[in-house]
N, C-alpha and C. Protein backbone atom coordinates (compact mmCIF):
# COMPACT_ATOMS: atom_id res chain seq x y z
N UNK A 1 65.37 11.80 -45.64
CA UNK A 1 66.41 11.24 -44.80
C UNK A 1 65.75 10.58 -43.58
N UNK A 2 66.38 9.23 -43.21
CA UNK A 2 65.69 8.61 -42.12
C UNK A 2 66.10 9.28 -40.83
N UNK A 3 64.96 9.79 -39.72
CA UNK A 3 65.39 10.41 -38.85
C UNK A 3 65.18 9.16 -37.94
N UNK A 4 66.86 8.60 -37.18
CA UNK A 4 66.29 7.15 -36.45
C UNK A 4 65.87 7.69 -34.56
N UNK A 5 66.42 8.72 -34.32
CA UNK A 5 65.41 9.44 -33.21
C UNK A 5 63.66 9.40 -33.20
N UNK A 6 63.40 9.71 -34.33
CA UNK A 6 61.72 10.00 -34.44
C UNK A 6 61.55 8.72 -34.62
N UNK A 7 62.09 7.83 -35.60
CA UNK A 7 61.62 6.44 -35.61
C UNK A 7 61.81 5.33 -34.14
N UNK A 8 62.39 5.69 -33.32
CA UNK A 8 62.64 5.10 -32.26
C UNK A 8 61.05 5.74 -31.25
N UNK A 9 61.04 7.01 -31.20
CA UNK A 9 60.05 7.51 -30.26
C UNK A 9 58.43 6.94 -30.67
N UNK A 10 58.61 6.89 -32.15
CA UNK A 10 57.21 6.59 -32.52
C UNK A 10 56.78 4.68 -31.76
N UNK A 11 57.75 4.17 -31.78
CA UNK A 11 58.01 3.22 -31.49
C UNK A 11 57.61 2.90 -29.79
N UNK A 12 57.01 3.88 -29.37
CA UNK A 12 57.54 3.75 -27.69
C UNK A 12 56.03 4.53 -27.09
N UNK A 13 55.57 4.46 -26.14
CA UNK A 13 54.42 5.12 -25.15
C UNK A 13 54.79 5.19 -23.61
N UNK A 14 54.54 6.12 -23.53
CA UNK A 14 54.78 6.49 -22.36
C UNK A 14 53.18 7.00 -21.18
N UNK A 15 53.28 6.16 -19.89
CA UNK A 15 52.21 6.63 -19.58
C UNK A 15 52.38 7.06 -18.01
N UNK A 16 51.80 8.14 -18.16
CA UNK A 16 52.29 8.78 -16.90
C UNK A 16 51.50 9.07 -15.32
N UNK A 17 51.17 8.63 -13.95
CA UNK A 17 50.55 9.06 -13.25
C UNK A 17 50.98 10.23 -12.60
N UNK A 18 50.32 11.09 -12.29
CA UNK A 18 51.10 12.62 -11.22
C UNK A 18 50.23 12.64 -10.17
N UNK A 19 50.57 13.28 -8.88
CA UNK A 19 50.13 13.28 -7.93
C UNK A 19 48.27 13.57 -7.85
N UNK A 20 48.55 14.56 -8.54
CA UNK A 20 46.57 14.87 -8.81
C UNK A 20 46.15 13.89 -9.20
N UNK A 21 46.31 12.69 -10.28
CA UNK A 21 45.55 11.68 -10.18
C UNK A 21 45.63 10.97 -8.69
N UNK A 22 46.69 10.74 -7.80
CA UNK A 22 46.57 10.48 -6.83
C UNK A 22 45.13 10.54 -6.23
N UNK A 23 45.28 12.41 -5.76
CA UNK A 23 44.14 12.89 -5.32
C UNK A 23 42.94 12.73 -5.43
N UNK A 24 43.29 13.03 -7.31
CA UNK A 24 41.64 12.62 -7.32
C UNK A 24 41.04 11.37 -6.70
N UNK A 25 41.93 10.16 -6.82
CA UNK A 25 41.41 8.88 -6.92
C UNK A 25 40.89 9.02 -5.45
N UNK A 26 41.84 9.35 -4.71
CA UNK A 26 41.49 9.50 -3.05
C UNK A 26 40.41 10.30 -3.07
N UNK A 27 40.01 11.21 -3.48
CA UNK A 27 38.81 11.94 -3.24
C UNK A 27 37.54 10.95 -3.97
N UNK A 28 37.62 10.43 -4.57
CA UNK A 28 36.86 9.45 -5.00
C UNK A 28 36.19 8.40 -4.20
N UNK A 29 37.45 7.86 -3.67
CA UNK A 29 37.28 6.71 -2.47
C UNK A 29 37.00 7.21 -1.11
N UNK A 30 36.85 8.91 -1.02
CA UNK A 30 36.48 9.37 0.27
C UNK A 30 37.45 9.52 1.72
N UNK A 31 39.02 9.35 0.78
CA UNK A 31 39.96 9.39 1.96
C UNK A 31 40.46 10.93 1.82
N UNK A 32 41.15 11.00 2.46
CA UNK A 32 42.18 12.07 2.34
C UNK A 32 43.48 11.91 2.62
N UNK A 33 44.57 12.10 2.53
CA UNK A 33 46.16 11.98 1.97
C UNK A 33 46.43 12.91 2.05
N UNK A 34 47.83 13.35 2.92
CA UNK A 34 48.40 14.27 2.39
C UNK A 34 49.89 13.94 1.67
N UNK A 35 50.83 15.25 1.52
CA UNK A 35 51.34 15.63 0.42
C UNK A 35 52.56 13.84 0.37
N UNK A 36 52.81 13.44 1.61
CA UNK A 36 53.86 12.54 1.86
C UNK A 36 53.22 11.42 1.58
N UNK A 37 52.02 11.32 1.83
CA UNK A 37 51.07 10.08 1.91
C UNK A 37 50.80 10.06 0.22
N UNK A 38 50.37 10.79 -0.68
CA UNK A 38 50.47 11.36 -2.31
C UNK A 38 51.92 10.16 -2.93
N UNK A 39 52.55 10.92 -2.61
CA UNK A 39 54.15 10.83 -3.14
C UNK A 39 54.49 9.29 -2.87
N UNK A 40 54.34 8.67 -1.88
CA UNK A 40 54.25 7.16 -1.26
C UNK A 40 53.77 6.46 -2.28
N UNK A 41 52.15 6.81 -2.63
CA UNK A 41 51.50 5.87 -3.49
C UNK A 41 52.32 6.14 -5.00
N UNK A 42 52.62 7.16 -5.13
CA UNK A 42 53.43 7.04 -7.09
C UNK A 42 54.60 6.54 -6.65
N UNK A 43 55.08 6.22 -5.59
CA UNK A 43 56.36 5.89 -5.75
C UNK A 43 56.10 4.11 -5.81
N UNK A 44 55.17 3.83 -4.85
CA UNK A 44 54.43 2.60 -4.87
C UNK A 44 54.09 1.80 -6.23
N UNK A 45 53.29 2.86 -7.03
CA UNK A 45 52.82 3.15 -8.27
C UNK A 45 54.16 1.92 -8.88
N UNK A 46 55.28 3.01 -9.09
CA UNK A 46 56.49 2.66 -10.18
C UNK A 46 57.26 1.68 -9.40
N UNK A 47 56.75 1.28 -8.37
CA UNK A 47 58.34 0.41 -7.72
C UNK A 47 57.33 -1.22 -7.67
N UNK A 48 55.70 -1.14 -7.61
CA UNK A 48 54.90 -2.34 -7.29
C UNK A 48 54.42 -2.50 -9.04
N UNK A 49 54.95 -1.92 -10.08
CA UNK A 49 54.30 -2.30 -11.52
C UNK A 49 54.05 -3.70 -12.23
N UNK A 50 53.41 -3.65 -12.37
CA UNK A 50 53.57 -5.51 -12.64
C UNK A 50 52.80 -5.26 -14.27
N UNK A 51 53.62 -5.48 -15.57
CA UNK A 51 53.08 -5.51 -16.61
C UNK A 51 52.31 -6.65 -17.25
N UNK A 52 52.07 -7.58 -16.58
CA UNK A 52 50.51 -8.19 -16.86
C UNK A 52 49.53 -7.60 -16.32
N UNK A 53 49.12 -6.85 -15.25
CA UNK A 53 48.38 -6.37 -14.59
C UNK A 53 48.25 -4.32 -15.29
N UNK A 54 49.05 -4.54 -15.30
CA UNK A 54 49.24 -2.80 -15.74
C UNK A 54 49.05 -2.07 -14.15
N UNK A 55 49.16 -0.82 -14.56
CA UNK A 55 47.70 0.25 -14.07
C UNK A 55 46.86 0.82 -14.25
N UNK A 56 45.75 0.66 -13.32
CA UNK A 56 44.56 1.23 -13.97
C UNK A 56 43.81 2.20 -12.27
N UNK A 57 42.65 2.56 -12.47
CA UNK A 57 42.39 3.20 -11.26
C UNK A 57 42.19 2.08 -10.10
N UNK A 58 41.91 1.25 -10.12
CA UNK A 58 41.83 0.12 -9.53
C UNK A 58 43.34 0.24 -8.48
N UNK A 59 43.79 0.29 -9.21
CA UNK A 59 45.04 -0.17 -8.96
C UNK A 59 45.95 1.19 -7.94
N UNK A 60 45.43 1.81 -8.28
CA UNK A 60 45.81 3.59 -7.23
C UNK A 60 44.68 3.39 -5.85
N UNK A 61 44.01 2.77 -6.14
CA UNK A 61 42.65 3.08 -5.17
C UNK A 61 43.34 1.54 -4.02
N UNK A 62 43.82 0.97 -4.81
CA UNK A 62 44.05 -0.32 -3.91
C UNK A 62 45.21 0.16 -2.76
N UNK A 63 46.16 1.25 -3.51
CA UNK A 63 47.96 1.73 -3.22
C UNK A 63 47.49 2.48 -2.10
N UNK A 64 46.36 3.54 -2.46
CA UNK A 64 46.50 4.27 -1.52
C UNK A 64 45.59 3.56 -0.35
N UNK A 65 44.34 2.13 -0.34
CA UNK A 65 44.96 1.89 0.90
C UNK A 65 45.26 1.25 1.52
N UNK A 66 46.23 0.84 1.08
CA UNK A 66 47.93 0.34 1.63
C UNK A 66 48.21 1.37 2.42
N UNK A 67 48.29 2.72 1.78
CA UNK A 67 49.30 3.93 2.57
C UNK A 67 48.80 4.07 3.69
N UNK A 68 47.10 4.64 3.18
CA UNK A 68 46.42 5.08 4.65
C UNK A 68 46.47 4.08 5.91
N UNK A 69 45.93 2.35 5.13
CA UNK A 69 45.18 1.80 6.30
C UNK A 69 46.26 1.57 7.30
C-alpha cells in the first residue's frame, strides 16, 4: 500500500542550525556571545536565508559579526 506521508518526507531535507553550532563557530573565530547574542544570530540565520547562497560556516561566522561588532 502506498504510504503518501513517507513518500512526501522522503521527498524533503531538512537542515538544521542550534545554538551550539552558534558557539562553536564563535569559539572558532575567538569571540564570545552570550545566550541573547546566540539566539540573534539563528534567528538572523532563518530570517537573512538566501537559497542561492545557502548556509554554510562562512555564513554564521559572518552573522555573528554583525551581532557582536
Amino acid at each position: 500500500e502506498f504510504d503518501k506521508a513517507k513518500a512526501l518526507s522522503e521527498r524533503q531535507s531538512l537542515i538544521s542550525w542550534c545554538i551550539e553550532d552558534v558557539y562553536q563557530q564563535a569559539e572558532d573565530d575567538g569571540v564570545e556571545l552570550n545566550d541573547e547574542q546566540a539566539f540573534l544570530v539563528l534567528q538572523k540565520i532563518k530570517a537573512d536565508h538566501d537559497s542561492g547562497q545557502g548556509c554554510n560556516w562562512d555564513v554564521v561566522s559572518s552573522l555573528i559579526g554583525q551581532v557582536v561588532g
